[in-house]
N, C-alpha and C. Protein backbone atom coordinates (compact mmCIF):
# COMPACT_ATOMS: atom_id res chain seq x y z
N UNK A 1 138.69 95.22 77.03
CA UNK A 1 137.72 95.01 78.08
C UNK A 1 136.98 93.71 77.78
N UNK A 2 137.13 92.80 78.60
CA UNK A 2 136.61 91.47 78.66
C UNK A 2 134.78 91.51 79.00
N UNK A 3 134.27 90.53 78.78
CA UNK A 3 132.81 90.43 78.84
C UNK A 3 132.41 90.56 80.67
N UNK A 4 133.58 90.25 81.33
CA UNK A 4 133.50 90.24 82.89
C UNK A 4 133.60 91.89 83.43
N UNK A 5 134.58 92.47 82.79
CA UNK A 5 134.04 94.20 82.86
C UNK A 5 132.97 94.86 82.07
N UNK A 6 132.76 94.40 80.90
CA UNK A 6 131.07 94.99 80.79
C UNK A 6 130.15 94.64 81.67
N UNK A 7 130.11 93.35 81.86
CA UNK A 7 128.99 92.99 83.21
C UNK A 7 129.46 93.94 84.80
N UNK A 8 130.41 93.87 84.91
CA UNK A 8 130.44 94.82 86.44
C UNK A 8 130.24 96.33 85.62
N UNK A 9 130.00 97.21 84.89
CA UNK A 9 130.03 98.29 84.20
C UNK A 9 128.22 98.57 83.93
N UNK A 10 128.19 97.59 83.86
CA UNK A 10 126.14 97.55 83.24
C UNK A 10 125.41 97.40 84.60
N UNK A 11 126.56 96.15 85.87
CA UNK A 11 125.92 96.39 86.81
C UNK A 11 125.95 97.28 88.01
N UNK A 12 126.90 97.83 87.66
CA UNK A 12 127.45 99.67 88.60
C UNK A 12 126.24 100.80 87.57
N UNK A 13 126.12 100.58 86.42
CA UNK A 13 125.18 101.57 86.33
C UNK A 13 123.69 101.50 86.56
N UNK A 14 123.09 99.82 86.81
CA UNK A 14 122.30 99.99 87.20
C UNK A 14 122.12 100.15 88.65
N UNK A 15 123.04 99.86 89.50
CA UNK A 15 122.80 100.47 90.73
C UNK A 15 122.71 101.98 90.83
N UNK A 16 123.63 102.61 90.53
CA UNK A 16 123.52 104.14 90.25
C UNK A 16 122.08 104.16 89.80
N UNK A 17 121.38 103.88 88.74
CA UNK A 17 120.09 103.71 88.52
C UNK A 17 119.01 104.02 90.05
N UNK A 18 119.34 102.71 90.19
CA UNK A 18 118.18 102.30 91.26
C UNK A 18 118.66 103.12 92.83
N UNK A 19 119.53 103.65 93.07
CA UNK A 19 119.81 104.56 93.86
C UNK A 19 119.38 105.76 94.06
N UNK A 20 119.09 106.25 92.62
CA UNK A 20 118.49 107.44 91.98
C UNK A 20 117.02 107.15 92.79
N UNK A 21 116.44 106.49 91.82
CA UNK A 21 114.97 106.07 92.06
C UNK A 21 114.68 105.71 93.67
N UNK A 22 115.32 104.74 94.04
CA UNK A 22 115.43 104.65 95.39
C UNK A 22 115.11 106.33 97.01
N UNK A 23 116.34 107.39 96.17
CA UNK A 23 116.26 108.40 96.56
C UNK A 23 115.02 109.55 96.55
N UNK A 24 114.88 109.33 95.12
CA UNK A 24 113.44 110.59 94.93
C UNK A 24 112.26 109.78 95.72
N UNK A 25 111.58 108.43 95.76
CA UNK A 25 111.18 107.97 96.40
C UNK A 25 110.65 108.21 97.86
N UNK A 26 111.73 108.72 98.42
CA UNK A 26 112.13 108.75 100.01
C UNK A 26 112.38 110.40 100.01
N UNK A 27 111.91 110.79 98.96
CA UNK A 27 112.28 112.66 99.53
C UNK A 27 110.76 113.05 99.64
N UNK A 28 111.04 114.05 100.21
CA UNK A 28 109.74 114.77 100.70
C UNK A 28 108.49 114.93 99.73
N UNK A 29 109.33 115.69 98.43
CA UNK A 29 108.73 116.05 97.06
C UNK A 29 107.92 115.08 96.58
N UNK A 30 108.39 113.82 96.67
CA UNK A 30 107.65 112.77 96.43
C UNK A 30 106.79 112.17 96.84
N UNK A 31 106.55 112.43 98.58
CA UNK A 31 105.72 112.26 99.43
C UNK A 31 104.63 113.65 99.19
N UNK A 32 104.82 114.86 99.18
CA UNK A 32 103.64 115.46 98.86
C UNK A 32 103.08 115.21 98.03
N UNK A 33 103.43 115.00 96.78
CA UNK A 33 103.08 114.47 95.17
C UNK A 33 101.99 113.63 95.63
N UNK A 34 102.58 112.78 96.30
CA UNK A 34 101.63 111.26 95.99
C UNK A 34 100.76 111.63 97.17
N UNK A 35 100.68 112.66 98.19
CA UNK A 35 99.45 112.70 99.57
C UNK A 35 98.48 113.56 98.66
N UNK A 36 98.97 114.61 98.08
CA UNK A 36 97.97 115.54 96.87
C UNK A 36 97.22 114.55 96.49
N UNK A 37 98.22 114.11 95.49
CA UNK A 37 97.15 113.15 94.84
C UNK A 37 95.88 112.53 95.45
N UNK A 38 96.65 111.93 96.75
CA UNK A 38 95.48 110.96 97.37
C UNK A 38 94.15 111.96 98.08
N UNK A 39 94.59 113.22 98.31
CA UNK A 39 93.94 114.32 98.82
C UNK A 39 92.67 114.73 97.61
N UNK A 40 93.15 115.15 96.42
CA UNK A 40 92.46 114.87 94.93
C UNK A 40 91.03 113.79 94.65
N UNK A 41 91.16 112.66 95.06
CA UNK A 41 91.03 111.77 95.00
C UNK A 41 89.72 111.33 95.39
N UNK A 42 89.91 111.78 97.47
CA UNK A 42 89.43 111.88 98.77
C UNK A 42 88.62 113.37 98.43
N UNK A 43 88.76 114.05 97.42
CA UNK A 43 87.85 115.19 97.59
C UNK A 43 86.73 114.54 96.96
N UNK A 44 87.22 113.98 95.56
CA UNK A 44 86.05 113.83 94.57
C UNK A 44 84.76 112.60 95.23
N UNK A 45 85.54 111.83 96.13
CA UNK A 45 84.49 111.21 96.93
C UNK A 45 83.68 112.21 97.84
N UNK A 46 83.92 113.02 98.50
CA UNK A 46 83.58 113.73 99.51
C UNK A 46 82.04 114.82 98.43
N UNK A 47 82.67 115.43 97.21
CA UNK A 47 81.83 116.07 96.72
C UNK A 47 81.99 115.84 95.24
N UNK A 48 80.77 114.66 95.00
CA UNK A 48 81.06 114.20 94.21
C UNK A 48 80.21 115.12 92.93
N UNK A 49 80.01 115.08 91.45
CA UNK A 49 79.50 115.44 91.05
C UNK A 49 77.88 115.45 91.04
N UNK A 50 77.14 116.81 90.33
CA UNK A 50 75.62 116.94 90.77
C UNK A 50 75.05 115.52 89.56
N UNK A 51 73.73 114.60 90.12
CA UNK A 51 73.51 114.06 89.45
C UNK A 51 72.08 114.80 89.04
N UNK A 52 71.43 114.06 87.65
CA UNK A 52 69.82 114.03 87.53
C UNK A 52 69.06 113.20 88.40
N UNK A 53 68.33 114.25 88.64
CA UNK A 53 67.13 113.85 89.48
C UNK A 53 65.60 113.93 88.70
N UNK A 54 64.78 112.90 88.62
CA UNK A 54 63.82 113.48 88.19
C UNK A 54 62.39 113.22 88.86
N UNK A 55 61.44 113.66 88.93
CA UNK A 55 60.08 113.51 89.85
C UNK A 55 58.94 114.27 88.64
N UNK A 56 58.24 114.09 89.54
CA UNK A 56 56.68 114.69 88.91
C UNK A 56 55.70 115.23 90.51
N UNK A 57 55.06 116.47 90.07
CA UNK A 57 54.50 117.05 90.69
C UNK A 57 53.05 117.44 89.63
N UNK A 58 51.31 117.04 90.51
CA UNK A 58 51.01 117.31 89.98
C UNK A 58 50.75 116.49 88.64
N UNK A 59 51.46 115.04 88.42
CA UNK A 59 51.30 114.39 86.75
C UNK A 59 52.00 115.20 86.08
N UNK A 60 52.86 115.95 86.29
CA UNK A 60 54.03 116.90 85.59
C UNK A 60 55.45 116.58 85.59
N UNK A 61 56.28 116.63 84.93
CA UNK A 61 57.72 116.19 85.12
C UNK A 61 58.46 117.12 85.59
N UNK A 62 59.60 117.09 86.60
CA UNK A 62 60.43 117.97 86.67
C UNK A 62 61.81 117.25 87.13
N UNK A 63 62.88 118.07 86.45
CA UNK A 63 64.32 117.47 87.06
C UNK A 63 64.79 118.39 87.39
N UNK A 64 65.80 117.65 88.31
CA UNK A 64 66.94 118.99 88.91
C UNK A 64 68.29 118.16 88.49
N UNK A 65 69.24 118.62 89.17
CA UNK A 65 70.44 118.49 89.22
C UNK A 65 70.50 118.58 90.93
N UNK A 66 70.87 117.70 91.70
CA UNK A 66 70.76 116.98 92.83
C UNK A 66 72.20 117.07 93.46
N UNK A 67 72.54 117.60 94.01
CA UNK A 67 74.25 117.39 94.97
C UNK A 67 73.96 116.33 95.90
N UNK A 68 74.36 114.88 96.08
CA UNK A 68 74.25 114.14 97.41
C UNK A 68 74.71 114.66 98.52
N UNK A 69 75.49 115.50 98.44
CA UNK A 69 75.70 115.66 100.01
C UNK A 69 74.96 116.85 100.62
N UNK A 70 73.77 117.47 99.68
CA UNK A 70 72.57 117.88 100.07
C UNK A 70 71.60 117.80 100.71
N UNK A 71 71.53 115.87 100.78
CA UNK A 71 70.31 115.03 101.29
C UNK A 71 70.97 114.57 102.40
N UNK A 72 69.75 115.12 103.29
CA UNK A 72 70.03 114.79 104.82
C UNK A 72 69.67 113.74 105.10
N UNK A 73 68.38 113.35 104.50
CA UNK A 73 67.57 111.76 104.62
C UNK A 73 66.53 111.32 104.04
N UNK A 74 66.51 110.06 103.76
CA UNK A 74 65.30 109.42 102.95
C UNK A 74 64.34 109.00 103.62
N UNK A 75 63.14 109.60 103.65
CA UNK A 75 61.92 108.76 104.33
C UNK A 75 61.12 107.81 103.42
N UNK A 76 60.58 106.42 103.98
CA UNK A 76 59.82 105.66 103.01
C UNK A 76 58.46 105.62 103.80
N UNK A 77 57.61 105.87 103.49
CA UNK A 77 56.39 105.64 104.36
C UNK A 77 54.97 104.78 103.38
N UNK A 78 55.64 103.42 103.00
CA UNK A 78 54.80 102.32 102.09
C UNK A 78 54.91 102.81 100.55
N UNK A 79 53.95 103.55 100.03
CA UNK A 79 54.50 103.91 98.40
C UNK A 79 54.89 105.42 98.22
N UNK A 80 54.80 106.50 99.85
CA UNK A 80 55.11 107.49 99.48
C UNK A 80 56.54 107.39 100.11
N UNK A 81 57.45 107.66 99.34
CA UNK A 81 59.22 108.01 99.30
C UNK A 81 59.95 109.09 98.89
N UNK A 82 60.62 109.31 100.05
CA UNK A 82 60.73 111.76 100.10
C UNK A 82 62.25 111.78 100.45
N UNK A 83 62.75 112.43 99.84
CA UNK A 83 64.41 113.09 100.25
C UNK A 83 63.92 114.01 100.66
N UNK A 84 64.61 114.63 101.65
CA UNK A 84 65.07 115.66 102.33
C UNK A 84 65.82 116.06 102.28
N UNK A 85 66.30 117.44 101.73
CA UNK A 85 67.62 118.22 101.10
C UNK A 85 67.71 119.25 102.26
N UNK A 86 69.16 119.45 102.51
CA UNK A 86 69.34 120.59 103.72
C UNK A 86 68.80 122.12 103.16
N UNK A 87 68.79 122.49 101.69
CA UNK A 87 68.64 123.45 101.05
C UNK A 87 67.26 123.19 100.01
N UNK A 88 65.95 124.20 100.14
CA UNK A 88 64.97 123.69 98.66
C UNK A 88 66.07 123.75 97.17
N UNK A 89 65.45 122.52 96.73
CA UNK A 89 66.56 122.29 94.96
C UNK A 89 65.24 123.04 94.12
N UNK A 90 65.71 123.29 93.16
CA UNK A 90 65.23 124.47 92.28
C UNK A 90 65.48 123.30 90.96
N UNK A 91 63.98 123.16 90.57
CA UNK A 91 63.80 122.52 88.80
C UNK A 91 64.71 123.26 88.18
N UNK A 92 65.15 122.46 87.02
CA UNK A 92 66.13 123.01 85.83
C UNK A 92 64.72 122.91 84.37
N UNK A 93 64.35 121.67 84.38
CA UNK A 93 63.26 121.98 83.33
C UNK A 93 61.97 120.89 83.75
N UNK A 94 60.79 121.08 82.93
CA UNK A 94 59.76 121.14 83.29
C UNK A 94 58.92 121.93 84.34
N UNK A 95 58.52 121.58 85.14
CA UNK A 95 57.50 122.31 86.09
C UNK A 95 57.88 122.80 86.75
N UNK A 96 57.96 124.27 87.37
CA UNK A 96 58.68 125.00 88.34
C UNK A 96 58.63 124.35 89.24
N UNK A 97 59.56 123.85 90.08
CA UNK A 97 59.66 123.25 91.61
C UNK A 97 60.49 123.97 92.43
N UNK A 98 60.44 124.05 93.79
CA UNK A 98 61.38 124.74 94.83
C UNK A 98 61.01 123.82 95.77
N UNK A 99 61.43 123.03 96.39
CA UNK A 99 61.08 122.06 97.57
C UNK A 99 62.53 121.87 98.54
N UNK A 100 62.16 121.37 99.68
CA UNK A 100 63.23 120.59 99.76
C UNK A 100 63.08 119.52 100.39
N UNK A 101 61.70 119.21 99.84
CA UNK A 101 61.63 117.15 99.95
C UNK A 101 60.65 117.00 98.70
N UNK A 102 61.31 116.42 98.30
CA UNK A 102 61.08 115.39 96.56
C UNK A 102 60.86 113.73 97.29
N UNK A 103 60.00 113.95 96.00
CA UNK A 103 59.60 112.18 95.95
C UNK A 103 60.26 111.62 94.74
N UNK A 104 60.20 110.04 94.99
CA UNK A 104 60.79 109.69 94.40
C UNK A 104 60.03 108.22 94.16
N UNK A 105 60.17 107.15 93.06
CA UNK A 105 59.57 105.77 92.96
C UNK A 105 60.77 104.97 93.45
N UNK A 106 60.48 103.46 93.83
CA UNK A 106 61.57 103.09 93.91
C UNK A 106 61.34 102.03 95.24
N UNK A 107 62.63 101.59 95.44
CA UNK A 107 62.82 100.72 96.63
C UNK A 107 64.05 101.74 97.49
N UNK A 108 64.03 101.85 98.57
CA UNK A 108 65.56 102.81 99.19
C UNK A 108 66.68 102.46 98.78
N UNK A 109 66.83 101.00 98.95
CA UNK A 109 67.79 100.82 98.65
C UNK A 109 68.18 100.23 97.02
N UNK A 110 67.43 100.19 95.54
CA UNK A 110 67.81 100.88 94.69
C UNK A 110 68.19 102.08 94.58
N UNK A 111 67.22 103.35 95.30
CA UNK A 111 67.80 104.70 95.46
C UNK A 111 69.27 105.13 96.00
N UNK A 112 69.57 104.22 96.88
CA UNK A 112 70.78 104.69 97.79
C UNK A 112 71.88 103.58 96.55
N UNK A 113 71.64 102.76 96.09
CA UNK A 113 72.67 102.35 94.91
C UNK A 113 72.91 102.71 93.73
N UNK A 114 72.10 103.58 93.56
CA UNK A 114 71.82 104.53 92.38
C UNK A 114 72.56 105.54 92.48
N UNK A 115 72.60 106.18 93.52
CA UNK A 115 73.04 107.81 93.98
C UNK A 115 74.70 107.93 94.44
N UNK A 116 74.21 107.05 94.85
CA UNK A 116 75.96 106.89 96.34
C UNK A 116 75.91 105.25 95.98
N UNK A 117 77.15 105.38 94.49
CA UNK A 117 77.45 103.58 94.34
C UNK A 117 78.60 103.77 95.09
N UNK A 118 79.08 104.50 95.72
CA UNK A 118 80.41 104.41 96.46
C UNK A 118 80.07 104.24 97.90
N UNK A 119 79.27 104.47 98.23
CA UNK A 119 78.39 103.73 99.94
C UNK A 119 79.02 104.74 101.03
N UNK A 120 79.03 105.90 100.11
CA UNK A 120 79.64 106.83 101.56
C UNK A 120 78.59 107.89 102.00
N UNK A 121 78.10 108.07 101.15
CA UNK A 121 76.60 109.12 101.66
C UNK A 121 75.47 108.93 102.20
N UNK A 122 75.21 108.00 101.77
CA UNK A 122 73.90 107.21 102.29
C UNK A 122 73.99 106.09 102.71
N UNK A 123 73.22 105.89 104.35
CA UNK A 123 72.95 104.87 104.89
C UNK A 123 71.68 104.36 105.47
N UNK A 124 71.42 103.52 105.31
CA UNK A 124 70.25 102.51 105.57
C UNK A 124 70.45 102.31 106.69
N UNK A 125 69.20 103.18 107.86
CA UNK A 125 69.45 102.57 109.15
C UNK A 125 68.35 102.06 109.75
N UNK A 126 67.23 102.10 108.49
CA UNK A 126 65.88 100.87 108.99
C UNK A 126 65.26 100.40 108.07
N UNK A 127 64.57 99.91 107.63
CA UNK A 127 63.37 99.22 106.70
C UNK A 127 63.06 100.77 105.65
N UNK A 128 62.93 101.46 106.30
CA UNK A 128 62.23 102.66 105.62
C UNK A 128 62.83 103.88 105.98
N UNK A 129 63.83 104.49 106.77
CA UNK A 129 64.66 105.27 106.55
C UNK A 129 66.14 105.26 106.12
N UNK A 130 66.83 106.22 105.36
CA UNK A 130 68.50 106.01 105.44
C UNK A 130 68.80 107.56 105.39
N UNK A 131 70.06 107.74 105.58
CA UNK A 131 70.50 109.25 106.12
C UNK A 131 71.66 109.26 105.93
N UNK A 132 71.90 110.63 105.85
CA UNK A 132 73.52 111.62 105.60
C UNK A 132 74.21 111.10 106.75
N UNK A 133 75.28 110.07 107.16
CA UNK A 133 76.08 109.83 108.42
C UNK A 133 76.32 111.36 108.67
N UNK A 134 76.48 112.36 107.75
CA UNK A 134 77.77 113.37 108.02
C UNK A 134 76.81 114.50 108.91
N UNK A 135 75.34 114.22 108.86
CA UNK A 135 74.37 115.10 109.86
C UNK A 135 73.89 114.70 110.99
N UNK A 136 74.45 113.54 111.36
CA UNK A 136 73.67 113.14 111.88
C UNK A 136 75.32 113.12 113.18
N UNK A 137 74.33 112.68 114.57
CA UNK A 137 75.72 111.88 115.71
C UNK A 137 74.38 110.91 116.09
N UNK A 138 74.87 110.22 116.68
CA UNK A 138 74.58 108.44 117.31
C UNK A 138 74.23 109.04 118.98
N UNK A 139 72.97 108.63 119.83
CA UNK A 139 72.89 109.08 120.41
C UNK A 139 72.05 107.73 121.58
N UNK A 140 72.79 106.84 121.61
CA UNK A 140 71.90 105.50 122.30
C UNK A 140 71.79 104.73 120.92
N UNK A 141 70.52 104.71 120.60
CA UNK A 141 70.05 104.11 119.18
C UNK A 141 68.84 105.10 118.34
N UNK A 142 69.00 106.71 118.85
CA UNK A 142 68.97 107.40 117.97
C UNK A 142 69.95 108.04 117.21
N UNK A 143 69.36 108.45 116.03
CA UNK A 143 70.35 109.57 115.24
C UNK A 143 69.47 111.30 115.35
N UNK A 144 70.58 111.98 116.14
CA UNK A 144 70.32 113.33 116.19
C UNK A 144 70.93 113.97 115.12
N UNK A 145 70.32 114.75 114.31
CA UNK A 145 70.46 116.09 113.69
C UNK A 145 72.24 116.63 113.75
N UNK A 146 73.00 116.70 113.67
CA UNK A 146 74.53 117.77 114.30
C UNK A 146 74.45 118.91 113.86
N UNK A 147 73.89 119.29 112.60
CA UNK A 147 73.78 120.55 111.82
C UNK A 147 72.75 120.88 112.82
N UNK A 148 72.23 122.41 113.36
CA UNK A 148 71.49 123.41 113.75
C UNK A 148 70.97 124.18 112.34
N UNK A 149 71.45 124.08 111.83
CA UNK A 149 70.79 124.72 110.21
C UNK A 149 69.49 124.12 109.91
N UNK A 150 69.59 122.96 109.90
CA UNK A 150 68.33 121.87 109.69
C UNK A 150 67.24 121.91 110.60
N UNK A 151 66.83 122.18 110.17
CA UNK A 151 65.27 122.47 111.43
C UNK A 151 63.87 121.12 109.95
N UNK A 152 64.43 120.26 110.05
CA UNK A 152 63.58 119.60 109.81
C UNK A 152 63.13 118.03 110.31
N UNK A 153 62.06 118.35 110.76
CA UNK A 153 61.38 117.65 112.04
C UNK A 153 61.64 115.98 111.70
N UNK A 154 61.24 115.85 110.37
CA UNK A 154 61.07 114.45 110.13
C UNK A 154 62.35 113.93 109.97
N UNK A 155 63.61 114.76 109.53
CA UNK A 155 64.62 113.70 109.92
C UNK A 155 65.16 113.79 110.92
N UNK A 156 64.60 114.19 112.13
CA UNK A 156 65.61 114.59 113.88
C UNK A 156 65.11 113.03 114.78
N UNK A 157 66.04 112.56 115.26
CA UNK A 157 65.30 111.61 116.32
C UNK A 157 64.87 110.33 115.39
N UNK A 158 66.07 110.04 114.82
CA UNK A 158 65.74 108.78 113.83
C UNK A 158 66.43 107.62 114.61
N UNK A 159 65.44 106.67 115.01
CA UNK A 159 65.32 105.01 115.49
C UNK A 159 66.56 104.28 114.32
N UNK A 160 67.55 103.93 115.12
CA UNK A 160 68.56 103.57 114.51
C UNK A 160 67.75 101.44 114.90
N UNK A 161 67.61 100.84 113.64
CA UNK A 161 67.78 99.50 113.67
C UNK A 161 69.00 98.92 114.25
N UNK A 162 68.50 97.90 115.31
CA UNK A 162 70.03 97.37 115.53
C UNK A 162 70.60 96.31 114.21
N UNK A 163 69.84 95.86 113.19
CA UNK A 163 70.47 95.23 112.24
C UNK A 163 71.70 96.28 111.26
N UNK A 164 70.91 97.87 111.41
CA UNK A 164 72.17 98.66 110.71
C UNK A 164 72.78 99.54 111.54
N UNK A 165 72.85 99.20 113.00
CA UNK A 165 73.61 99.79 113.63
C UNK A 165 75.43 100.16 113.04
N UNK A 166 75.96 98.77 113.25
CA UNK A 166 77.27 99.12 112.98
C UNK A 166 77.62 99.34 111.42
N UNK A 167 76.57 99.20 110.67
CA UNK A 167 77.14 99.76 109.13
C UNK A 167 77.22 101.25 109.47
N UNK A 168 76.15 102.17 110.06
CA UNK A 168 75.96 103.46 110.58
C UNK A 168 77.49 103.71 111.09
N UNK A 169 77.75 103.31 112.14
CA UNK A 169 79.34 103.88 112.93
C UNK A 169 80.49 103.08 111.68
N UNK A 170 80.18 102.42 110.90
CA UNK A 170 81.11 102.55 109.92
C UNK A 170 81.31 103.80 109.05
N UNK A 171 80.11 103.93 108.17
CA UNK A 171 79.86 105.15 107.72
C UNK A 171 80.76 106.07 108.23
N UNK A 172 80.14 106.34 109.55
CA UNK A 172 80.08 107.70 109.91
C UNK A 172 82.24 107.85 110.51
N UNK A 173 82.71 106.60 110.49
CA UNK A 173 84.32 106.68 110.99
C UNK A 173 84.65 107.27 109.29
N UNK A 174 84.64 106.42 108.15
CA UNK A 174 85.11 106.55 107.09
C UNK A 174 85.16 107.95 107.00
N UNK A 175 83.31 108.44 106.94
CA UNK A 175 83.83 110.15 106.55
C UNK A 175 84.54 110.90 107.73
N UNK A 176 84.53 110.89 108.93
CA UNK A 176 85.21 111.54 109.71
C UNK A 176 87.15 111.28 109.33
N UNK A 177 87.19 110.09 109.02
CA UNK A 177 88.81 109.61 108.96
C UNK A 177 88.95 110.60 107.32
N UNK A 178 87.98 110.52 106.38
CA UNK A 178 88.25 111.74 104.95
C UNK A 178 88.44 112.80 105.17
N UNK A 179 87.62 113.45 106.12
CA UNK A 179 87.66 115.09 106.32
C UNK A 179 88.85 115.21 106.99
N UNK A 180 89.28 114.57 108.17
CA UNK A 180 90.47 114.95 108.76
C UNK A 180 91.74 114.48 107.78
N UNK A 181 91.50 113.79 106.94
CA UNK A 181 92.83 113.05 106.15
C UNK A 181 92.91 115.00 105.23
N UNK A 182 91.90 115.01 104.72
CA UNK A 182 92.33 116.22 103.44
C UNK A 182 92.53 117.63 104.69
N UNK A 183 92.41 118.08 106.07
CA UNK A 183 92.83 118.95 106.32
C UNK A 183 94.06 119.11 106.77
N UNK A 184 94.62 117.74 106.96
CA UNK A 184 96.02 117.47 107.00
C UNK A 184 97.31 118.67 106.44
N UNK A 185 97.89 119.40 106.70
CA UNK A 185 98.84 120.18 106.03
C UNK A 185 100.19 119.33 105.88
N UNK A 186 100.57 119.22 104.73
CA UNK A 186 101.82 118.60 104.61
C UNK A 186 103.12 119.18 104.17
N UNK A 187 103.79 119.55 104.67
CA UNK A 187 104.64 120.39 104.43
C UNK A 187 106.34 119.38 104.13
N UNK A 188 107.07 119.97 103.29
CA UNK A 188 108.23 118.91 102.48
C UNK A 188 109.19 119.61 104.15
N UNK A 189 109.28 118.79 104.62
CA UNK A 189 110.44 118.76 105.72
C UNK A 189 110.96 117.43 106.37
């Protein structure tokens, strides 16, 4: 066998090779694999882990453990600055707390880069408010409430800025295009 049949021999098996690969590629199995995954992925954005939170009540300290997709909205009203949680959060240590609007120090938008560095939970839609896209619908150039659970006054009927108008309907496509991406059923056919 001459050096001209090892070369057609090395290069018939790497086609066989890449035919292989080529194939699993393009099968179904491989396509669920890799939509899981991306499904995996798309959750951990959606619910991301609880962070520390901490405040003072009183000249007292207290922290919780905070879920973002808890907070319906941030009010700033000059140096007093309040989340609004759909549920009262319950202190883990220091001072008994049950609320479900905490204060906080800060500028909003350190807060909202702090919390949500991934820019999907919180949005800035004036000088002094930002909000859950995922509670809210667009209503002219207010933001209404969508949850009925929420019966809280101060974040219903929020004055959408036209400077953060379209970051808002960005927001709010991204998570709608997540939730419908992960209820997707994919089935190998």
């Amino acid at each position: 066998m001459d050096s001209k049949d090892k070369k057609i021999l090395e290069l018939k098996k790497t086609v066989r090779k890449l035919q292989k690969e080529n194939d699993y590629f393009k099968s179904p199995l491989y396509r669920f694999t890799l939509v899981e995954q991306i499904k995996g992925h798309y959750s951990v954005l959606l619910n991301p882990p609880s962070i520390d939170f901490r405040t003072t009540k009183g000249q007292k300290a207290a922290n919780f453990k905070i879920n973002i997709n808890d907070i319906v909205c941030i009010l700033s009203d000059g140096k007093s600055k309040w989340v609004h949680f759909k549920e009262p959060q319950k202190s883990i240590e220091g001072v008994l707390l049950d609320s479900d609007k905490l204060s906080f120090t800060g500028t909003l938008h350190d807060f909202c880069n702090k919390y949500d560095n991934t820019k999907i939970h919180l949005c800035i839609v004036s000088k002094s408010v930002a909000v859950n896209p995922f509670y809210y619908q667009l209503d002219k150039d207010k933001l209404k409430l969508s949850d009925n659970k929420i019966s809280n006054k101060y974040c219903d009927n929020i004055k959408v800025s036209p400077k953060y108008l379209k970051e808002f309907v960005e927001r709010k496509s991204i998570i709608e295009s997540i939730i419908s991406f992960q209820k997707i059923q994919f089935h190998c056919k």
